[in-house]
Protein backbone atom coordinates (compact mmCIF):
# COMPACT_ATOMS: atom_id res chain seq x y z
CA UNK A 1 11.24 4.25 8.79
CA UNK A 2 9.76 1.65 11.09
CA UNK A 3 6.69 0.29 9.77
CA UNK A 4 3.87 0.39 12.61
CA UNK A 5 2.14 -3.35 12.43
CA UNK A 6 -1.24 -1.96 12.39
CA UNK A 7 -0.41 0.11 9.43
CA UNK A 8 0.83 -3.05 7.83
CA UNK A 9 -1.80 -5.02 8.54
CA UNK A 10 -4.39 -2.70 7.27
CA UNK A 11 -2.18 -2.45 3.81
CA UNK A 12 -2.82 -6.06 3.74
CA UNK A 13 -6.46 -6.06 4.25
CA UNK A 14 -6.60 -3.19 1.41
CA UNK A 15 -4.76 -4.90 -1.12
CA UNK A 16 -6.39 -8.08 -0.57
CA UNK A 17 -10.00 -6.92 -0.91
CA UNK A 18 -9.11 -4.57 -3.52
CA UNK A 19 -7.63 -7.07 -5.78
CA UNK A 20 -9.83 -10.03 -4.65
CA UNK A 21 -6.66 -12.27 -2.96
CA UNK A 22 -8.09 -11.98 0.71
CA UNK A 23 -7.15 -15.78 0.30
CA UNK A 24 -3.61 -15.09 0.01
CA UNK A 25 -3.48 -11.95 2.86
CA UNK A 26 -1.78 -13.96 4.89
CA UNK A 27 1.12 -14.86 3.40
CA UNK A 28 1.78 -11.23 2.48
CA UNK A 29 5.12 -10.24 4.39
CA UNK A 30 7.20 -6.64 4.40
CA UNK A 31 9.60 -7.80 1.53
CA UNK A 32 6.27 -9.52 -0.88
CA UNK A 33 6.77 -7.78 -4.19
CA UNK A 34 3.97 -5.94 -6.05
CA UNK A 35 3.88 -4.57 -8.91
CA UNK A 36 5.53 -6.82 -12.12
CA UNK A 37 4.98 -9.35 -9.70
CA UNK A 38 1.52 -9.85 -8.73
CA UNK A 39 -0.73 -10.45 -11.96
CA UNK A 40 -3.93 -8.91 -10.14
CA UNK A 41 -1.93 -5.30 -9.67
CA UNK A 42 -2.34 -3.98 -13.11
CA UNK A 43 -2.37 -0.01 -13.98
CA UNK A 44 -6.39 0.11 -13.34
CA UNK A 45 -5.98 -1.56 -9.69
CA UNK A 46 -3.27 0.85 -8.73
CA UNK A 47 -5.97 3.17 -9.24
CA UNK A 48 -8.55 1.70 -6.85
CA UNK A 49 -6.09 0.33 -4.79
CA UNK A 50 -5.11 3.97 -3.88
CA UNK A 51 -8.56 5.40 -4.10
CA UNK A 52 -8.83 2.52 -1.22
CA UNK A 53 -5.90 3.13 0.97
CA UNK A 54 -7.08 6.66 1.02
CA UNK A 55 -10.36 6.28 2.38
CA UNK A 56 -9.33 3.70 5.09
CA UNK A 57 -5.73 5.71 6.12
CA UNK A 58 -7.93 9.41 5.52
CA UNK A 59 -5.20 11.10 3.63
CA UNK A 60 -5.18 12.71 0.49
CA UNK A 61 -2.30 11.12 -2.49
CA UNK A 62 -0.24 13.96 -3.67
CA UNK A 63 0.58 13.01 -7.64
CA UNK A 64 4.12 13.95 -7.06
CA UNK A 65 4.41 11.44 -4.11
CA UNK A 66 2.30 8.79 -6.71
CA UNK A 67 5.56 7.00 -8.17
CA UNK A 68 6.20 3.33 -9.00
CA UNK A 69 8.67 2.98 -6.43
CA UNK A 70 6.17 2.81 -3.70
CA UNK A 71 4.66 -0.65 -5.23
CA UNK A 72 7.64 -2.28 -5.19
CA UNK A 73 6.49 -4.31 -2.04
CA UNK A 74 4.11 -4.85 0.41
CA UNK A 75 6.83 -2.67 2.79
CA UNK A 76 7.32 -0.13 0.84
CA UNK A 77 3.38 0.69 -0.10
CA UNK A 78 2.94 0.42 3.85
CA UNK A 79 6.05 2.61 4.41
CA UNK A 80 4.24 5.28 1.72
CA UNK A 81 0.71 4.93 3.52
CA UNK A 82 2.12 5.64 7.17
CA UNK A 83 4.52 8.60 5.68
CA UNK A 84 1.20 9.91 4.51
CA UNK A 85 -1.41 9.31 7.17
CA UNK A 86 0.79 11.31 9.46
CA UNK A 87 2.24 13.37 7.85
CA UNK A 88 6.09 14.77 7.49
CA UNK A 89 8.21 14.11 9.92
CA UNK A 90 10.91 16.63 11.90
CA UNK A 91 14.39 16.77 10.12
């Protein structure tokens, strides 16, 4: 799945003002790794971090969707987010 910039962007801004690095947004990229890798992303900041990505994307976080795998980078938590803010996709 192409990742729309805006969507990516937005991630960004999330995770930055969630976990207090809006110093360091900008040198966030597709392939920047998250969880194991950035200290600030611990189990409790997962948990505001999607409580946040919620409100600003207005979707709803299905627990069975809610796996590790999706903050394994900055890609593939934006990837998750724009699967989710539209919705499923035609096979």
């Amino acid at each position: 799945m192409d990742i729309s910039s805006s969507t990516l962007e937005g991630v960004k801004e999330v995770l930055g003002t969630t976990l207090g690095i809006q110093d360091r947004v900008s040198s966030l990229e597709a392939s920047t790794p998250l969880f194991g890798s950035m200290p600030e992303l611990d189990s409790l900041a997962v948990v505001e971090l999607a409580a946040a990505l919620e409100e600003r994307f207005d979707f709803v976080i299905d627990d069975s969707d809610f796996t590790g795998d999706i903050f394994e980078t900055v890609g593939s938590l934006a990837e998750f987010v724009q699967r989710s803010a539209t919705g499923p996709q035609p096979v």
